[in-house]
Protein backbone atom coordinates (compact mmCIF):
# COMPACT_ATOMS: atom_id res chain seq x y z
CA UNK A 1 0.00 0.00 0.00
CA UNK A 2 3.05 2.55 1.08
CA UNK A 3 4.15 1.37 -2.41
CA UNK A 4 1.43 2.68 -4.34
CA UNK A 5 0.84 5.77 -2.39
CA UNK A 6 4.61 6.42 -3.43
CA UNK A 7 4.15 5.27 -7.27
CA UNK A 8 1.08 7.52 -7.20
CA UNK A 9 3.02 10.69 -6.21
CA UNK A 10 5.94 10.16 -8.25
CA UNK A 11 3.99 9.49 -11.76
CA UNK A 12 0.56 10.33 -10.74
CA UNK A 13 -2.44 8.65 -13.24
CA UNK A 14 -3.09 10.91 -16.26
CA UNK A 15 -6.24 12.74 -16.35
CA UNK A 16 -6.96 14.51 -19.40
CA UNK A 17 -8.86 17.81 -19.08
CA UNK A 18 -12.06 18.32 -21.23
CA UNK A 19 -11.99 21.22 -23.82
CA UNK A 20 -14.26 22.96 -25.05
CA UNK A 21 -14.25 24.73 -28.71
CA UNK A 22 -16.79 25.41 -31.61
CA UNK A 23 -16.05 22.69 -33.98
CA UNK A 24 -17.90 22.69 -37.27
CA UNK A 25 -20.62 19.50 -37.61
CA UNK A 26 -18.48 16.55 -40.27
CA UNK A 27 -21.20 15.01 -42.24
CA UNK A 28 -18.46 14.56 -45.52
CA UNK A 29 -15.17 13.59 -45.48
CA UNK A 30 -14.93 17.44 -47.16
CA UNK A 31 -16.09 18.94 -44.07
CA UNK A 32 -12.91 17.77 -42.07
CA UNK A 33 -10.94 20.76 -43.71
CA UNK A 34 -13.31 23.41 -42.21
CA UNK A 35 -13.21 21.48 -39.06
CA UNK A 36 -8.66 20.91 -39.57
CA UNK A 37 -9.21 25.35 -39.89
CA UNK A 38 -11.46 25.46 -36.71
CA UNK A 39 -8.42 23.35 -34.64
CA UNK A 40 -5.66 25.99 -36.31
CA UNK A 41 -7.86 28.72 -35.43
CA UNK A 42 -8.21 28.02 -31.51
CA UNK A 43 -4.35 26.82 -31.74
CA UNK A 44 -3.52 29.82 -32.89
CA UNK A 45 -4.89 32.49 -30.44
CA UNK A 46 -3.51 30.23 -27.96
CA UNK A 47 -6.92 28.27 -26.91
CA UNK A 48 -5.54 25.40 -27.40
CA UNK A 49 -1.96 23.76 -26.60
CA UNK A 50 -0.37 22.42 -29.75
CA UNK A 51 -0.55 18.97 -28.43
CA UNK A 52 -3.85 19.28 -27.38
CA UNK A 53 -4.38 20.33 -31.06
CA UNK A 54 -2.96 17.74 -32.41
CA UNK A 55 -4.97 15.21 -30.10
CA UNK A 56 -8.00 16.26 -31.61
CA UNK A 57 -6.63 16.67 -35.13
CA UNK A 58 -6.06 13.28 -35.10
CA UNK A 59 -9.47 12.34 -34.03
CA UNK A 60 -10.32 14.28 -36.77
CA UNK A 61 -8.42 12.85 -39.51
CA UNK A 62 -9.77 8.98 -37.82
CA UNK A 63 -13.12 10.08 -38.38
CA UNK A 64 -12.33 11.61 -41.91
CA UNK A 65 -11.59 8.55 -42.90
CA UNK A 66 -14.55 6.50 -41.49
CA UNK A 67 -16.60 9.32 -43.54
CA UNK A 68 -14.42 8.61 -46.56
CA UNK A 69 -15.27 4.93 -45.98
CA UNK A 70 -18.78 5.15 -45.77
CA UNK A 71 -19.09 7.09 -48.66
CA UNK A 72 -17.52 4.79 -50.94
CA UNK A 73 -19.42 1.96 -49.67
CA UNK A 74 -22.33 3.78 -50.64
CA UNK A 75 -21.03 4.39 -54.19
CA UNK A 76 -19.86 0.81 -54.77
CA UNK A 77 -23.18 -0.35 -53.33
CA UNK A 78 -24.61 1.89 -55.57
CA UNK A 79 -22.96 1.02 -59.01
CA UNK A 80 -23.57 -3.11 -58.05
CA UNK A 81 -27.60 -2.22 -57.76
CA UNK A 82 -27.16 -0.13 -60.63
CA UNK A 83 -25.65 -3.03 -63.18
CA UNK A 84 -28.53 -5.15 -62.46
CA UNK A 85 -30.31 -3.86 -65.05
CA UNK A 86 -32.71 -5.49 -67.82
């Protein structure tokens, strides 16, 4: 138990804190550029940390790319109904 208490002092648990910014809604893998600007913005008037930036900048860019996904199973779902034809 003394152990812990002393583990605990010297490299305490990380906690991240919560931030909160205006971020543009990401229905389109297009809208992640507005929303990349939005992150720059707050970075840049000192809002945000530059690591904290590029946290969520990251999160970004994963969920760019389940857009992007999505979208192009909708195409490809799209052109296999559409060669079904008479």
């Amino acid at each position: 138990m003394a152990l812990r208490l002393c583990l605990d002092r010297i490299a305490p648990p990380r906690k991240d804190a919560t931030l909160v910014f205006d971020l543009p809604t990401m229905t389109t893998a297009r809208d992640a550029v507005t929303a990349a600007g939005a992150v720059l913005g707050v970075v840049a008037v000192g809002e945000l940390t530059p690591t904290e930036g590029a946290h969520i900048m990251a999160l970004i860019e994963t969920y760019r790319r389940t857009l992007e996904t999505t979208e192009l199973e909708a195409r490809v779902a799209a052109l296999e109904g559409g060669g079904d034809g008479p």
